[in-house]
PDB file of N, CA and C in Angstrom:
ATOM      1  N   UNK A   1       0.849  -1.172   0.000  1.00  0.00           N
ATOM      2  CA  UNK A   1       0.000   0.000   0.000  1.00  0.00           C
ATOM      3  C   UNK A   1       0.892   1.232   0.000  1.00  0.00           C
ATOM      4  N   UNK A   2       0.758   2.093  -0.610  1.00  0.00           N
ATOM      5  CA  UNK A   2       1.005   3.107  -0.987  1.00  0.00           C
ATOM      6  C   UNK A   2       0.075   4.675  -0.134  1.00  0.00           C
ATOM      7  N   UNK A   3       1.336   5.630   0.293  1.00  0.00           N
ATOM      8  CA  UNK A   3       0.319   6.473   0.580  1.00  0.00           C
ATOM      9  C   UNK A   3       0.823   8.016   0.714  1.00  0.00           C
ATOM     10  N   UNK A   4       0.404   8.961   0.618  1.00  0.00           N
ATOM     11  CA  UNK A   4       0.587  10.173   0.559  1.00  0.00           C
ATOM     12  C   UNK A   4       0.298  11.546   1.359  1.00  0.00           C
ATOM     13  N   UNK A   5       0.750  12.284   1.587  1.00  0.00           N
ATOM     14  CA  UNK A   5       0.856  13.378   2.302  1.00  0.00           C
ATOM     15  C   UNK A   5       0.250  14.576   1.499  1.00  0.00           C
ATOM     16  N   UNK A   6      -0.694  15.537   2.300  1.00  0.00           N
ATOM     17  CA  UNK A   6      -0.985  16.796   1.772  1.00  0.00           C
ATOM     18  C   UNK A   6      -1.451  17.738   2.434  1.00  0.00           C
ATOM     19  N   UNK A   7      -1.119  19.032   2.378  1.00  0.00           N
ATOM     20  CA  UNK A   7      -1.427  19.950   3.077  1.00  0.00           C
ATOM     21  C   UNK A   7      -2.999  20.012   3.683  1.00  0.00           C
ATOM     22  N   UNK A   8      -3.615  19.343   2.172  1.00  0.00           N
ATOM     23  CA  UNK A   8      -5.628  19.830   2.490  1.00  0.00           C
ATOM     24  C   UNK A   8      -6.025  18.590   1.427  1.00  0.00           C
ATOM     25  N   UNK A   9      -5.782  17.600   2.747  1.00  0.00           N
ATOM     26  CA  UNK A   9      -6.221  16.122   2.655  1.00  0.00           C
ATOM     27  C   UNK A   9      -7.481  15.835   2.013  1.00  0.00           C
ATOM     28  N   UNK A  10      -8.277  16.831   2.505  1.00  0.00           N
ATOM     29  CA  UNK A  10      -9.529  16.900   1.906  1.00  0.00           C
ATOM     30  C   UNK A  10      -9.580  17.032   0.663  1.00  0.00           C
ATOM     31  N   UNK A  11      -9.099  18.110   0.340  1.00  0.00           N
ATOM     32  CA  UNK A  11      -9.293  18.726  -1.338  1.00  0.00           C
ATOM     33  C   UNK A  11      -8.659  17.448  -1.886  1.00  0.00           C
ATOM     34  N   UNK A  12      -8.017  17.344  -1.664  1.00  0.00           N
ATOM     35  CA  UNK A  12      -6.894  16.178  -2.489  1.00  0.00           C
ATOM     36  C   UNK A  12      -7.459  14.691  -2.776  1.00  0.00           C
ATOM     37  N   UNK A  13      -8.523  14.361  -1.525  1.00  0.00           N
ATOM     38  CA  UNK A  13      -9.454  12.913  -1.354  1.00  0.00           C
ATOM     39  C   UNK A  13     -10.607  13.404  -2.186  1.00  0.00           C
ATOM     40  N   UNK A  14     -10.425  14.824  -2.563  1.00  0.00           N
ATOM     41  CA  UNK A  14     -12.077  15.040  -3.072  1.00  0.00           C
ATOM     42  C   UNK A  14     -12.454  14.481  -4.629  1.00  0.00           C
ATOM     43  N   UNK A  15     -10.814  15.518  -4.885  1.00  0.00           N
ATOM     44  CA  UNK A  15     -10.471  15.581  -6.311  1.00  0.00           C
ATOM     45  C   UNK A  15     -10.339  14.013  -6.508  1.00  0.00           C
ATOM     46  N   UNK A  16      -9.267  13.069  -5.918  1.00  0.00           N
ATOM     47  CA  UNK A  16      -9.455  11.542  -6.730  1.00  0.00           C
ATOM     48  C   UNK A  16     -10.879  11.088  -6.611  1.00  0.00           C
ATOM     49  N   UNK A  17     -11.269  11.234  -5.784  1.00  0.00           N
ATOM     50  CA  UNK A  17     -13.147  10.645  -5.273  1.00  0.00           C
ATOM     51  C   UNK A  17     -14.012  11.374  -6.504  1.00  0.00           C
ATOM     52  N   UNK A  18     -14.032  12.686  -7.093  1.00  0.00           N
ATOM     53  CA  UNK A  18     -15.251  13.009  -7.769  1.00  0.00           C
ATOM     54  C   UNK A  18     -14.734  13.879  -8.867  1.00  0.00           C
ATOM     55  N   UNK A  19     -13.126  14.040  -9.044  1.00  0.00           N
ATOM     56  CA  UNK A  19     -12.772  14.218 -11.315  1.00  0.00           C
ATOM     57  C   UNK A  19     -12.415  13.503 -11.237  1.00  0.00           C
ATOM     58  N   UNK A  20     -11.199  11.877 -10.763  1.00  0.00           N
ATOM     59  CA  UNK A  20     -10.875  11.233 -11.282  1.00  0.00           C
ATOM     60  C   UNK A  20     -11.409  10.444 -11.338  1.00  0.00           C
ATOM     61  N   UNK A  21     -12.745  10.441  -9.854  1.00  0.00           N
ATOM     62  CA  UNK A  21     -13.506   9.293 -10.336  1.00  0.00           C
ATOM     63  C   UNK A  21     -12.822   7.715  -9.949  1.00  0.00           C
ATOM     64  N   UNK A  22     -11.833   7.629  -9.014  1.00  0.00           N
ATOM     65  CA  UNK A  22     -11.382   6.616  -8.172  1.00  0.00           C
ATOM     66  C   UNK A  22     -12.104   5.829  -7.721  1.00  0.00           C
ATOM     67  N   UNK A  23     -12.342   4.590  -8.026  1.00  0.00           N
ATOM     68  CA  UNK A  23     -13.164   3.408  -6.728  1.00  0.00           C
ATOM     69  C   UNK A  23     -12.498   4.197  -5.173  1.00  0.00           C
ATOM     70  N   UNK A  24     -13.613   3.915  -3.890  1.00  0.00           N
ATOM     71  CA  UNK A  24     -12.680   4.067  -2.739  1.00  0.00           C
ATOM     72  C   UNK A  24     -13.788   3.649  -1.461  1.00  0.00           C
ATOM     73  N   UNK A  25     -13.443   3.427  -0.741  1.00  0.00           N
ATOM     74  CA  UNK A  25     -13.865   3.139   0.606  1.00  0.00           C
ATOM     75  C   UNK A  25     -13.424   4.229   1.624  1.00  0.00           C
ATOM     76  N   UNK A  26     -14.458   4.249   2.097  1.00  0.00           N
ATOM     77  CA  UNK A  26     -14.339   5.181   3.430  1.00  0.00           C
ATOM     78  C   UNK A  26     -14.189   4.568   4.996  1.00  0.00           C
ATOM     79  N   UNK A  27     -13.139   4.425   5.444  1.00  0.00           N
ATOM     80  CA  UNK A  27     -12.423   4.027   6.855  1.00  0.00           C
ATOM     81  C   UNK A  27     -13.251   4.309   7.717  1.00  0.00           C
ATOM     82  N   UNK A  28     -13.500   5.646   8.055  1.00  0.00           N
ATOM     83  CA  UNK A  28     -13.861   6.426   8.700  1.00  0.00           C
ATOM     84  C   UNK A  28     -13.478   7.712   8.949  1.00  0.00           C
ATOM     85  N   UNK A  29     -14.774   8.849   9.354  1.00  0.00           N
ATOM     86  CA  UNK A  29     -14.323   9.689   9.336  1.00  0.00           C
ATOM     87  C   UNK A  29     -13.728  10.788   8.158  1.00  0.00           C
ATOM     88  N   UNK A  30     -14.303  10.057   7.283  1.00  0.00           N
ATOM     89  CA  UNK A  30     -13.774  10.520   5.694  1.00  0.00           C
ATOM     90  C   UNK A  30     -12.219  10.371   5.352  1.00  0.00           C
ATOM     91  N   UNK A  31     -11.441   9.397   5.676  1.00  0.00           N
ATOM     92  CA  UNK A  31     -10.192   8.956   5.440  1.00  0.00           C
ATOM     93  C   UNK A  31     -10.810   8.121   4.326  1.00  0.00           C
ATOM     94  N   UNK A  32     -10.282   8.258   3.139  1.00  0.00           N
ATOM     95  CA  UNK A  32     -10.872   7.860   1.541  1.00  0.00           C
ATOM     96  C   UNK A  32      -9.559   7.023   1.708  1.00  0.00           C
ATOM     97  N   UNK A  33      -9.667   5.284   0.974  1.00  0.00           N
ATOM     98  CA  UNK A  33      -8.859   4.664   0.307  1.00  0.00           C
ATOM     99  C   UNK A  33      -9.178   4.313  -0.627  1.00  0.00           C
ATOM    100  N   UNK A  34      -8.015   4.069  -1.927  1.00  0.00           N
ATOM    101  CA  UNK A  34      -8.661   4.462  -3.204  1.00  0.00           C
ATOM    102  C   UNK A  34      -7.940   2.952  -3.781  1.00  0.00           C
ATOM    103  N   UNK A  35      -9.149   2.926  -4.600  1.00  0.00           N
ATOM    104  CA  UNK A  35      -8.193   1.473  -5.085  1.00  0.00           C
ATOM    105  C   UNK A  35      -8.040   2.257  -6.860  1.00  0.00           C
ATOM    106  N   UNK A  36      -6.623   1.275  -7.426  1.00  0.00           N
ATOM    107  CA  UNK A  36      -6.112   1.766  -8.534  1.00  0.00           C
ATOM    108  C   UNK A  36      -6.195   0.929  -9.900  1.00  0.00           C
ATOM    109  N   UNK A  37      -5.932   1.402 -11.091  1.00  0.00           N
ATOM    110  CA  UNK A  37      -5.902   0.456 -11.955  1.00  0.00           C
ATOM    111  C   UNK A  37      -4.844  -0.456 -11.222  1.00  0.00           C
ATOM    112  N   UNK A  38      -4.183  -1.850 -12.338  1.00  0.00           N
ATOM    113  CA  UNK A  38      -3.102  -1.911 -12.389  1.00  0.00           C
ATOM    114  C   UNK A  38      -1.973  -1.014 -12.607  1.00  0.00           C
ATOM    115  N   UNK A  39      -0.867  -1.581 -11.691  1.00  0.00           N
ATOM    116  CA  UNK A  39       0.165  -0.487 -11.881  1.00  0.00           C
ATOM    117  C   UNK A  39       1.375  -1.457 -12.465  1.00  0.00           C
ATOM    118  N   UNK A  40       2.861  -0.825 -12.100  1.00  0.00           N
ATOM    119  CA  UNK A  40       4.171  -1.090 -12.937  1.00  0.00           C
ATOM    120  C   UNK A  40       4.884  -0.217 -11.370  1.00  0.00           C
ATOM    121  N   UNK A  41       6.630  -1.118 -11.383  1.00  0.00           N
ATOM    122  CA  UNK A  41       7.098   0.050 -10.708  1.00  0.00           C
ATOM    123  C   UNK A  41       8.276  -0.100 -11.384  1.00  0.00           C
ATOM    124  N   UNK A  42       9.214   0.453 -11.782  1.00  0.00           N
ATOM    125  CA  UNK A  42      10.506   0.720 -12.031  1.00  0.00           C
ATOM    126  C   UNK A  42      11.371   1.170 -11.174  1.00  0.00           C
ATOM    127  N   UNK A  43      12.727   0.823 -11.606  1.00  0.00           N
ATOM    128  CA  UNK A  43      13.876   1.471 -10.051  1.00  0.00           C
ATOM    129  C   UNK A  43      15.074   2.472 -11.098  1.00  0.00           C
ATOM    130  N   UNK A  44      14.712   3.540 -10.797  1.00  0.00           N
ATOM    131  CA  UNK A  44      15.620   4.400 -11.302  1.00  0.00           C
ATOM    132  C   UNK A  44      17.073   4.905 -10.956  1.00  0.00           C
ATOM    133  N   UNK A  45      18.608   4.712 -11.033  1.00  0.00           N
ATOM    134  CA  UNK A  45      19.255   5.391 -10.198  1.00  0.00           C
ATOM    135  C   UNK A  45      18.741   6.954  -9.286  1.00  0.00           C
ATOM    136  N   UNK A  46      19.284   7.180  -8.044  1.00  0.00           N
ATOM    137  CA  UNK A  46      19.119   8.539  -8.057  1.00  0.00           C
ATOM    138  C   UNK A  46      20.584   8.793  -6.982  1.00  0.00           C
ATOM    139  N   UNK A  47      20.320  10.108  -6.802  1.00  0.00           N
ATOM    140  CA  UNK A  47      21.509  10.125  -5.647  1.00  0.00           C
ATOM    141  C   UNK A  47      21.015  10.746  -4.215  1.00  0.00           C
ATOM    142  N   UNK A  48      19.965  10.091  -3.839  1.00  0.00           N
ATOM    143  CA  UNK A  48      19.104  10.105  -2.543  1.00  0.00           C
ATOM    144  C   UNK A  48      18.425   8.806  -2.532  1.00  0.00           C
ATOM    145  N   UNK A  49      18.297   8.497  -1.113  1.00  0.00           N
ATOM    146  CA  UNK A  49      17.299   7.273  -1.275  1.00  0.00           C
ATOM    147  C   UNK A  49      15.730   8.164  -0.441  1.00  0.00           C
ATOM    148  N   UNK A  50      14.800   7.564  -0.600  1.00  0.00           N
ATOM    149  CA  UNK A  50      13.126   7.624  -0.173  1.00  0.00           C
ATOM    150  C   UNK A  50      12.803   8.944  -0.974  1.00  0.00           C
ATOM    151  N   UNK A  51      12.803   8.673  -2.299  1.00  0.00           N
ATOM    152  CA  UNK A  51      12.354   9.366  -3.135  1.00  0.00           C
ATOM    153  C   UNK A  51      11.622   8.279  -4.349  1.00  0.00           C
ATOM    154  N   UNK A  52      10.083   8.578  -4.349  1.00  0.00           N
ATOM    155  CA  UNK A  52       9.366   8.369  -5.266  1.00  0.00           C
ATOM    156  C   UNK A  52       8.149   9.450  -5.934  1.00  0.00           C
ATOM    157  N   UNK A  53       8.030   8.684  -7.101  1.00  0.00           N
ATOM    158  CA  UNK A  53       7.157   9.483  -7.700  1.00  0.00           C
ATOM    159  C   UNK A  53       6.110   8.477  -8.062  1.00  0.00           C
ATOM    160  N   UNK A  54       4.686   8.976  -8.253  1.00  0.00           N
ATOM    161  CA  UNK A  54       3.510   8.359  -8.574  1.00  0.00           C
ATOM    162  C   UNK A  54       2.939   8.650  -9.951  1.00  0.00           C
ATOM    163  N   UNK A  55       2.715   7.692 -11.216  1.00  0.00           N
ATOM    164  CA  UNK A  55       2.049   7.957 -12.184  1.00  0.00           C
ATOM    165  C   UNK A  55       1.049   7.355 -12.393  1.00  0.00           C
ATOM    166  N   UNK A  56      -0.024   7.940 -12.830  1.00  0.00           N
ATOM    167  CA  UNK A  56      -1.100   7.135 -13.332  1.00  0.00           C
ATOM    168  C   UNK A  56      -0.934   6.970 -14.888  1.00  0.00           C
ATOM    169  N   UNK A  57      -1.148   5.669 -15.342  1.00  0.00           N
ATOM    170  CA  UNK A  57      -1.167   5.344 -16.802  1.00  0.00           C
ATOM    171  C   UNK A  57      -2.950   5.394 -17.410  1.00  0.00           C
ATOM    172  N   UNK A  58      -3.004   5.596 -18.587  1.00  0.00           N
ATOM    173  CA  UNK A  58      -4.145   5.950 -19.394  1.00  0.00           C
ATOM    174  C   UNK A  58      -3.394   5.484 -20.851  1.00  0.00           C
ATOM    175  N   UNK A  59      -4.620   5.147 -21.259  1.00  0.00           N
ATOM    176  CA  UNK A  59      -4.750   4.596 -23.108  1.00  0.00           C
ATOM    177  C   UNK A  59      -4.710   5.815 -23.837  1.00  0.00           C
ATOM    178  N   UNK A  60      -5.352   7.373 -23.083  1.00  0.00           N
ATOM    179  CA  UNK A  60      -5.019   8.346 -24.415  1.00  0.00           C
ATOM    180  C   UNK A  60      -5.066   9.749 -23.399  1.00  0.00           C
ATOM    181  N   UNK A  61      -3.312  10.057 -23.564  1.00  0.00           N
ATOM    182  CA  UNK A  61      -3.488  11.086 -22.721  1.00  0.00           C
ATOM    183  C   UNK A  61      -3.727  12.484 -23.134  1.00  0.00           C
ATOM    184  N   UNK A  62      -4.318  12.429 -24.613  1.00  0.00           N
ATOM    185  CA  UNK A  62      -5.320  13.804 -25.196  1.00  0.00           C
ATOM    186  C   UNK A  62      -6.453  13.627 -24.537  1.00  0.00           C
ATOM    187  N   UNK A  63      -7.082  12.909 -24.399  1.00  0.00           N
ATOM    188  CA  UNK A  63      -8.200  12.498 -24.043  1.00  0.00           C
ATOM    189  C   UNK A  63      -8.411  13.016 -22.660  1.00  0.00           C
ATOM    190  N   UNK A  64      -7.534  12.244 -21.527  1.00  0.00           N
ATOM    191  CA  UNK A  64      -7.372  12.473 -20.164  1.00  0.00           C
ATOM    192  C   UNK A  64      -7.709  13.908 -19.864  1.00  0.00           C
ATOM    193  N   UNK A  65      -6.312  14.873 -20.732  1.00  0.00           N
ATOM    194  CA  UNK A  65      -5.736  16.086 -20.113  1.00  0.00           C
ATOM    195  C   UNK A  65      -7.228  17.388 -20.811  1.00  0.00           C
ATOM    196  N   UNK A  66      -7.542  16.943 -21.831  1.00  0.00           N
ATOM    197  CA  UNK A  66      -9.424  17.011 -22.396  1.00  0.00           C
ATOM    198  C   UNK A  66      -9.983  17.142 -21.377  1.00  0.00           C
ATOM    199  N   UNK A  67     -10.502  16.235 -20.914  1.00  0.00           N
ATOM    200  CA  UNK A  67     -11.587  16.090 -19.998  1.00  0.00           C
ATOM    201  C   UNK A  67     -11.018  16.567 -18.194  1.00  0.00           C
ATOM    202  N   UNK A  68      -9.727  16.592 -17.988  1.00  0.00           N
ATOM    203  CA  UNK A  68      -9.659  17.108 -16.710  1.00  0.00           C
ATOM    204  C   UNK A  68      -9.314  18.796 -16.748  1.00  0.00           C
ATOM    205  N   UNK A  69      -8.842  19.464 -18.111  1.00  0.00           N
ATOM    206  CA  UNK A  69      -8.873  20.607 -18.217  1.00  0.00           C
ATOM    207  C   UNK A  69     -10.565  21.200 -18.145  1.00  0.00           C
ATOM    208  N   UNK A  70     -11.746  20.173 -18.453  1.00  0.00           N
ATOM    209  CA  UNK A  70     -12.877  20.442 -18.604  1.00  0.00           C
ATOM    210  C   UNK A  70     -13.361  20.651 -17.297  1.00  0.00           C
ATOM    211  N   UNK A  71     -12.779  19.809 -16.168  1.00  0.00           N
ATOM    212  CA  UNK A  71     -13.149  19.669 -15.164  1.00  0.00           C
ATOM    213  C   UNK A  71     -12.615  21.177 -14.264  1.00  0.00           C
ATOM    214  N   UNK A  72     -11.881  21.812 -15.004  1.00  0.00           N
ATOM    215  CA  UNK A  72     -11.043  22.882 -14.122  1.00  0.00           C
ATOM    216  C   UNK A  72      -9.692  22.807 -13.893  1.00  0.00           C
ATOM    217  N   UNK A  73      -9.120  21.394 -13.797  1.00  0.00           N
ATOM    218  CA  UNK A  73      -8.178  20.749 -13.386  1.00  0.00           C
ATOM    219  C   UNK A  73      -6.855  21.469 -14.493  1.00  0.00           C
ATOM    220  N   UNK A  74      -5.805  22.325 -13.532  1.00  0.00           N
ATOM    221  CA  UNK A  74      -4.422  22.506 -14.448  1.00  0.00           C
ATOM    222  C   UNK A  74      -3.385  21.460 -15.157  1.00  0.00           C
ATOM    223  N   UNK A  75      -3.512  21.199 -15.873  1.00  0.00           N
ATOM    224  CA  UNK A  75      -2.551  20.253 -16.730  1.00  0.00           C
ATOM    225  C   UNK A  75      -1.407  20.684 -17.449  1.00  0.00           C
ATOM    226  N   UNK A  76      -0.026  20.348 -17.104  1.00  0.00           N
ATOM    227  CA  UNK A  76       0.532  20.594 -18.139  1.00  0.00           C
ATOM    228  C   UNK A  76       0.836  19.995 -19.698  1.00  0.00           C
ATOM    229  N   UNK A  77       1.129  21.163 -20.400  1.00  0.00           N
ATOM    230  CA  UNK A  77       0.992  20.203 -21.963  1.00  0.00           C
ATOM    231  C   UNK A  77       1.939  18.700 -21.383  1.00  0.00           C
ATOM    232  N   UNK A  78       1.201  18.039 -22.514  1.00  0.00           N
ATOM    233  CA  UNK A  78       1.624  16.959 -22.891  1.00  0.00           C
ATOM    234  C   UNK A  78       3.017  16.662 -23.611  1.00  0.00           C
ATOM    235  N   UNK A  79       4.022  16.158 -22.578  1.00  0.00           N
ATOM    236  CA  UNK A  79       5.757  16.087 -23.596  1.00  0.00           C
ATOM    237  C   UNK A  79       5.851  14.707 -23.728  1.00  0.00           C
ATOM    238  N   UNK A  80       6.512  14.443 -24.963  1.00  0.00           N
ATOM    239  CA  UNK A  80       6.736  12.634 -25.575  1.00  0.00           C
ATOM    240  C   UNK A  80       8.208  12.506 -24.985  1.00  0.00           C
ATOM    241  N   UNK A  81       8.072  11.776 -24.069  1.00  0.00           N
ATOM    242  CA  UNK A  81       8.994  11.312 -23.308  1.00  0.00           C
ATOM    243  C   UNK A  81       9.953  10.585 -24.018  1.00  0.00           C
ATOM    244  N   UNK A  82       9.249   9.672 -24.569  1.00  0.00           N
ATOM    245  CA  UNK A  82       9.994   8.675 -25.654  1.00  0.00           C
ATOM    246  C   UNK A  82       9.375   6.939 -25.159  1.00  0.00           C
ATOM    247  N   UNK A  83       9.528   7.351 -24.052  1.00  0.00           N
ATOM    248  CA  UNK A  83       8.523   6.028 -23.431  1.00  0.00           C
ATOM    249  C   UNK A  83       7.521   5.952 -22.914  1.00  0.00           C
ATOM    250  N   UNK A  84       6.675   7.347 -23.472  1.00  0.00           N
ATOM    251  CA  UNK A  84       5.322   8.111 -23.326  1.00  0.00           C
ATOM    252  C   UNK A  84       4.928   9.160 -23.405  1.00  0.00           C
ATOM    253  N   UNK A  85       4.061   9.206 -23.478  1.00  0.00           N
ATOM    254  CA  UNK A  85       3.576  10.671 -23.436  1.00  0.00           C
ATOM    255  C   UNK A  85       3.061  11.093 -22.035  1.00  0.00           C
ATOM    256  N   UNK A  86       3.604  11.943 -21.275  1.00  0.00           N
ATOM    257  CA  UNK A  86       2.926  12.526 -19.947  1.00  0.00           C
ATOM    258  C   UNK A  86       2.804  13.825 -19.788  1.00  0.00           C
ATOM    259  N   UNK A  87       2.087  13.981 -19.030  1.00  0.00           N
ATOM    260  CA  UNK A  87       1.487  15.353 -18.293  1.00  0.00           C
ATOM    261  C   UNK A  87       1.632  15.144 -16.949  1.00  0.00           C
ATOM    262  N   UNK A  88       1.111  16.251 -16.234  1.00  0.00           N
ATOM    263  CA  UNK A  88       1.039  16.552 -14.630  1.00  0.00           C
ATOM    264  C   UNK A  88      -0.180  17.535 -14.388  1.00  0.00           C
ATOM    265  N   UNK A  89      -0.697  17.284 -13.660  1.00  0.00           N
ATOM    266  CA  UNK A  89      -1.603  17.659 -13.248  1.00  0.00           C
ATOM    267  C   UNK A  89      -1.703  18.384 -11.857  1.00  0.00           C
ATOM    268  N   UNK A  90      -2.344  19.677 -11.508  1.00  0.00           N
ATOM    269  CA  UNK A  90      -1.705  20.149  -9.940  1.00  0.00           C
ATOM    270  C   UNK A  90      -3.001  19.356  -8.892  1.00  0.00           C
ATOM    271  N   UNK A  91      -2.848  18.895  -7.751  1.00  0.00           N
ATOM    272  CA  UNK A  91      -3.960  18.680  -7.432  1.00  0.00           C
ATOM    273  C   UNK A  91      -4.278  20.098  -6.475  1.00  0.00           C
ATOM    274  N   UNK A  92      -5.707  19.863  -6.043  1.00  0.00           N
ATOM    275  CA  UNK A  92      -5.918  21.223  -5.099  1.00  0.00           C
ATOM    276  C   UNK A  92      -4.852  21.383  -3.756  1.00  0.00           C
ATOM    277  N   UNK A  93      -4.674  20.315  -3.307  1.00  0.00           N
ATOM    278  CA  UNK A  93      -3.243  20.807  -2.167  1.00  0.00           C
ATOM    279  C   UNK A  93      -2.116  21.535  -2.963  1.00  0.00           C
ATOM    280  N   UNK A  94      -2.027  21.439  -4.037  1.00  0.00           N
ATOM    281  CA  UNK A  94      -0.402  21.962  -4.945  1.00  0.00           C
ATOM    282  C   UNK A  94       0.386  21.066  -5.202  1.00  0.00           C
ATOM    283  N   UNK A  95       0.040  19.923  -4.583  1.00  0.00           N
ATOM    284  CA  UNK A  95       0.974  18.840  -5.437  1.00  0.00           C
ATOM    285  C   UNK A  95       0.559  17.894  -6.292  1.00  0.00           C
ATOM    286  N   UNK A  96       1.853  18.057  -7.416  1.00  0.00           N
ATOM    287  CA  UNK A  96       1.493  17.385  -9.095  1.00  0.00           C
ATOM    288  C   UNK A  96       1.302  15.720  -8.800  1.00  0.00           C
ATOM    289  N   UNK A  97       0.799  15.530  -9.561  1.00  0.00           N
ATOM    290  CA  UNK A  97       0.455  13.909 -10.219  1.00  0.00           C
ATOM    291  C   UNK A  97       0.938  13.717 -11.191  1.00  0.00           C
ATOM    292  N   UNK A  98       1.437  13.017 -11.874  1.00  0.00           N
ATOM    293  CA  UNK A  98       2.238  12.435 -13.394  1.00  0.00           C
ATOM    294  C   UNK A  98       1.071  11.804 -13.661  1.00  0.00           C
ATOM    295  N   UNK A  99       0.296  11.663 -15.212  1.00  0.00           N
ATOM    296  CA  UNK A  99      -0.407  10.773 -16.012  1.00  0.00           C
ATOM    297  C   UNK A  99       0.599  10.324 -17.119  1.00  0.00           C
ATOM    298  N   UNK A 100       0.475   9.403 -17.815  1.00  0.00           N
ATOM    299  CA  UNK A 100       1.245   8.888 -18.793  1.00  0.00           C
ATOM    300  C   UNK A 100       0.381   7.949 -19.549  1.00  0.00           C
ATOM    301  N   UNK A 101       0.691   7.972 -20.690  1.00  0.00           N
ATOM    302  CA  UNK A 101       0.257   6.875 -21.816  1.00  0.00           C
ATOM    303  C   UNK A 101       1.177   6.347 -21.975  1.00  0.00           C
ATOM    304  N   UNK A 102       1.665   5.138 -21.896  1.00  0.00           N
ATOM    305  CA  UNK A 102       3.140   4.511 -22.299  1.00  0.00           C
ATOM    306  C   UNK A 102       3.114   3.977 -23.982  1.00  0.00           C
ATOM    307  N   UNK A 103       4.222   3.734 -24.036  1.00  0.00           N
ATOM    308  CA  UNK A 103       4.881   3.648 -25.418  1.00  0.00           C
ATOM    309  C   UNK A 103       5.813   2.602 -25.209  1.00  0.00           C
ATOM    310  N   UNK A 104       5.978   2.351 -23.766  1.00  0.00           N
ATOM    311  CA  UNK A 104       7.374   0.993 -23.943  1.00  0.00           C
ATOM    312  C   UNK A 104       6.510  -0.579 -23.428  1.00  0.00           C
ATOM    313  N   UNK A 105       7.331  -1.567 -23.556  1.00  0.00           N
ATOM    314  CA  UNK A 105       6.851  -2.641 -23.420  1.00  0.00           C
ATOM    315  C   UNK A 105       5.894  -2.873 -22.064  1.00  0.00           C
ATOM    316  N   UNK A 106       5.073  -3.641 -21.812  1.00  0.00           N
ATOM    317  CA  UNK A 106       4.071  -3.686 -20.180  1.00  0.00           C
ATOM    318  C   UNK A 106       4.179  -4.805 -19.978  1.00  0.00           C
ATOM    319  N   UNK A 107       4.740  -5.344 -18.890  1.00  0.00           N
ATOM    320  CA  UNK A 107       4.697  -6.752 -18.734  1.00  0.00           C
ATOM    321  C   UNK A 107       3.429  -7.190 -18.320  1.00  0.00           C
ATOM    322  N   UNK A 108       3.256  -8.862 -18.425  1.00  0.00           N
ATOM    323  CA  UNK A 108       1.485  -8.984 -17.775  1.00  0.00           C
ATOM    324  C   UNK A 108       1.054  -8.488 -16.146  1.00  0.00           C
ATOM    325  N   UNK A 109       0.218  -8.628 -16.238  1.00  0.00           N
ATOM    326  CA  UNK A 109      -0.569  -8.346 -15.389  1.00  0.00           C
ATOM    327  C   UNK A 109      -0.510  -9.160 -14.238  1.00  0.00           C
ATOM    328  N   UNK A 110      -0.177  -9.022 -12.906  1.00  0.00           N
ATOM    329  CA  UNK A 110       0.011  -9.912 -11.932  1.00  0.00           C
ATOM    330  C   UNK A 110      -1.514 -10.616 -11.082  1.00  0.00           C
ATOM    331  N   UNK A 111      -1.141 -11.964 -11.234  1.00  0.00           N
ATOM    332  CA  UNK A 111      -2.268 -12.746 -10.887  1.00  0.00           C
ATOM    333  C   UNK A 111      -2.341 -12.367  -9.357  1.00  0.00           C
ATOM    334  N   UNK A 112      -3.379 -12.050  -8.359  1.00  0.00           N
ATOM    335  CA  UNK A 112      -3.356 -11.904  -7.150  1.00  0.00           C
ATOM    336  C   UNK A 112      -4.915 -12.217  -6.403  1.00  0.00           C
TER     337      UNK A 112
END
């Protein structure tokens, strides 16, 4: 499990709960857990350790950055990575999200 920090927890549980439209359960108390597509993780060199980043993948990220600019939602253009196309998105706390359409190989899908 995976989990994240934000200034205005709220805004931030609101936005995945009602533009992205996240499956989620409520704990209590309005602590939102969100369940995700399938994911992927990769290990990148860096020169720090406990540093990650979170992307969400999508089939068409014209489409995505479309419909969440519709929603209000700031997006930045779309750059071809080379092993995708991504954007970022601000959420209402101020911190970005990565979306991506990939372009490189996906291994299957883990049986669980």
């Amino acid at each position: 499990m995976s989990s994240s920090t934000a200034r205005t927890p709220e805004a931030d549980r609101a936005f995945l709960r009602d533009s992205l439209q996240l499956p989620h359960v409520d704990v209590g108390h309005g602590w939102l857990i969100f369940g995700l597509p399938p994911s992927e993780v990769a290990i990148h060199p860096a020169d720090h350790n406990d540093q990650h980043e979170l992307y969400l993948m999508c089939d068409d990220i014209a489409a995505f950055v479309e419909s969440a600019r519709g929603q209000g939602v700031v997006c930045e253009p779309v750059q071809d990575q080379g092993w995708g196309l991504l954007s970022r998105l601000t959420l209402p706390g101020g911190g970005m999200l990565g979306v991506y359409q990939p372009r490189h190989a996906r291994p299957p899908a883990m049986d669980v």
